[in-house]
Every structure is written in structure tokens, then in C-alpha cells.
Protein backbone atom coordinates (compact mmCIF):
# COMPACT_ATOMS: atom_id res chain seq x y z
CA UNK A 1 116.73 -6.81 55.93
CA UNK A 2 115.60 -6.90 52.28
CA UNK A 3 113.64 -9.89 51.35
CA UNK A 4 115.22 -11.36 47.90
CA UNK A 5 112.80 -12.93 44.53
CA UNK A 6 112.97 -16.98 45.72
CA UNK A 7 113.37 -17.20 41.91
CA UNK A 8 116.25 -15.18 40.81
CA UNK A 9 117.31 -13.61 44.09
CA UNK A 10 117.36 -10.07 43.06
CA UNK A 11 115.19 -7.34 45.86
CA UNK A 12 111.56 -8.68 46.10
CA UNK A 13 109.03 -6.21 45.71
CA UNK A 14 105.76 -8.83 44.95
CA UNK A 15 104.41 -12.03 46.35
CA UNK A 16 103.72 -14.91 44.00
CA UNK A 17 100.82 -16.83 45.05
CA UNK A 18 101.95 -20.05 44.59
CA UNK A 19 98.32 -21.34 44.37
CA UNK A 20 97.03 -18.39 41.87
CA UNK A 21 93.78 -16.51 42.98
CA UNK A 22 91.98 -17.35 40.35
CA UNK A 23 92.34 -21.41 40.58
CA UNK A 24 91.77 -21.07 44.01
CA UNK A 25 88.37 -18.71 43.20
CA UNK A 26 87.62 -21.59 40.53
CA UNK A 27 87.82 -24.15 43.50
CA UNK A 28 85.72 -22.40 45.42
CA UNK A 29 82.41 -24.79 45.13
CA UNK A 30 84.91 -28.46 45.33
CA UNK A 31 85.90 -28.39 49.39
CA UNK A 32 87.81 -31.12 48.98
CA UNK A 33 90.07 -30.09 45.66
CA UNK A 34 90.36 -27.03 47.40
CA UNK A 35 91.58 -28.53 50.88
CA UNK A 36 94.15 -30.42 49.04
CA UNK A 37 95.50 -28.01 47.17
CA UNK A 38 95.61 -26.01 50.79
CA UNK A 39 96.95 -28.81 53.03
CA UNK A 40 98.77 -27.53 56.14
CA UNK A 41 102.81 -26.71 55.45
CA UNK A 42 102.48 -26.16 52.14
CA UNK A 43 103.47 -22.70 50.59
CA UNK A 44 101.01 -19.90 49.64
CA UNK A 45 103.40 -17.14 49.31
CA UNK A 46 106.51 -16.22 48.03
CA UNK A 47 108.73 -12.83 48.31
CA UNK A 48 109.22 -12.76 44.49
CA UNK A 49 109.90 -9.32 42.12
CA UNK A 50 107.52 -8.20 39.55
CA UNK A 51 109.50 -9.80 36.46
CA UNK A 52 109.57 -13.29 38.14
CA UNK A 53 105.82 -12.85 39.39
CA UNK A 54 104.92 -11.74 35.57
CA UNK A 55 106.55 -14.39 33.74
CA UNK A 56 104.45 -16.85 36.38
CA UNK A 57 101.22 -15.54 35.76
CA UNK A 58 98.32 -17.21 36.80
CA UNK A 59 99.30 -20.94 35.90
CA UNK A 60 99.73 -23.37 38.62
CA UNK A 61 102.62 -25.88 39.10
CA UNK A 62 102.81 -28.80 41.73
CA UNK A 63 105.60 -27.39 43.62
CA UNK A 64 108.06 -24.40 44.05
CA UNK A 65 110.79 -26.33 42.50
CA UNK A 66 108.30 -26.86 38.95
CA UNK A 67 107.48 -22.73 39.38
CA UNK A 68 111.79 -22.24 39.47
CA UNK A 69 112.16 -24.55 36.37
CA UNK A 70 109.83 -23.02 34.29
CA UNK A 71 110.84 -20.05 34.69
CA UNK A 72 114.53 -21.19 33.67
């Protein structure tokens, strides 16, 4: 089975770090910020395609549902 973009639902063929690298890299010296932003259950990944994952870039949103709606 073909995974599908969580955003737009076309074939995925990238992962969107929900948490971007680079905050997390930027968090690396505040444990605690970073364990937060970590917490068990919440999502890392997403099967996304390249346009979606793109258009996301590196900024960060609170949840999945704020990533979808900005990229509407």
C-alpha cells in the first residue's frame, strides 16, 4: 500500500517533521523546552509529498491541524 501526503492526500514521497530539525537542534541546550515539545504521543512524522513538505518549511505550528490550515 502507498502511503498518501496527510495534507493533500496525493502519493507521499517525504516526511514532514512536524517538530523541524532545526528548532529541535536550537533546543538542544533547554531539556525541559525540548521535553515538552517531545512529550510521549505526540507526532514527529508525517508521510507528506515534497510540495506539501516545501510549502511547510522549517516553521513550527502547535499541532497538525495548524500545519493543514496554513497550508490551505
Amino acid at each position: 500500500m502507498t502511503e498518501v501526503c496527510f495534507y493533500c492526500g496525493v502519493p507521499a514521497d517525504s516526511v514532514d517533521h512536524v517538530i523541524p530539525k532545526s528548532l529541535l537542534r536550537d533546543l538542544a541546550d533547554d531539556p525541559q523546552a525540548l521535553a515538552s515539545l517531545t512529550a510521549a504521543g505526540r507526532v514527529l512524522e508525517v508521510d507528506c509529498c515534497r510540495e506539501c513538505n516545501s510549502r511547510l518549511g522549517n516553521a513550527y505550528d502547535e499541532t497538525l491541524e495548524d500545519r493543514r490550515t496554513r497550508l490551505k
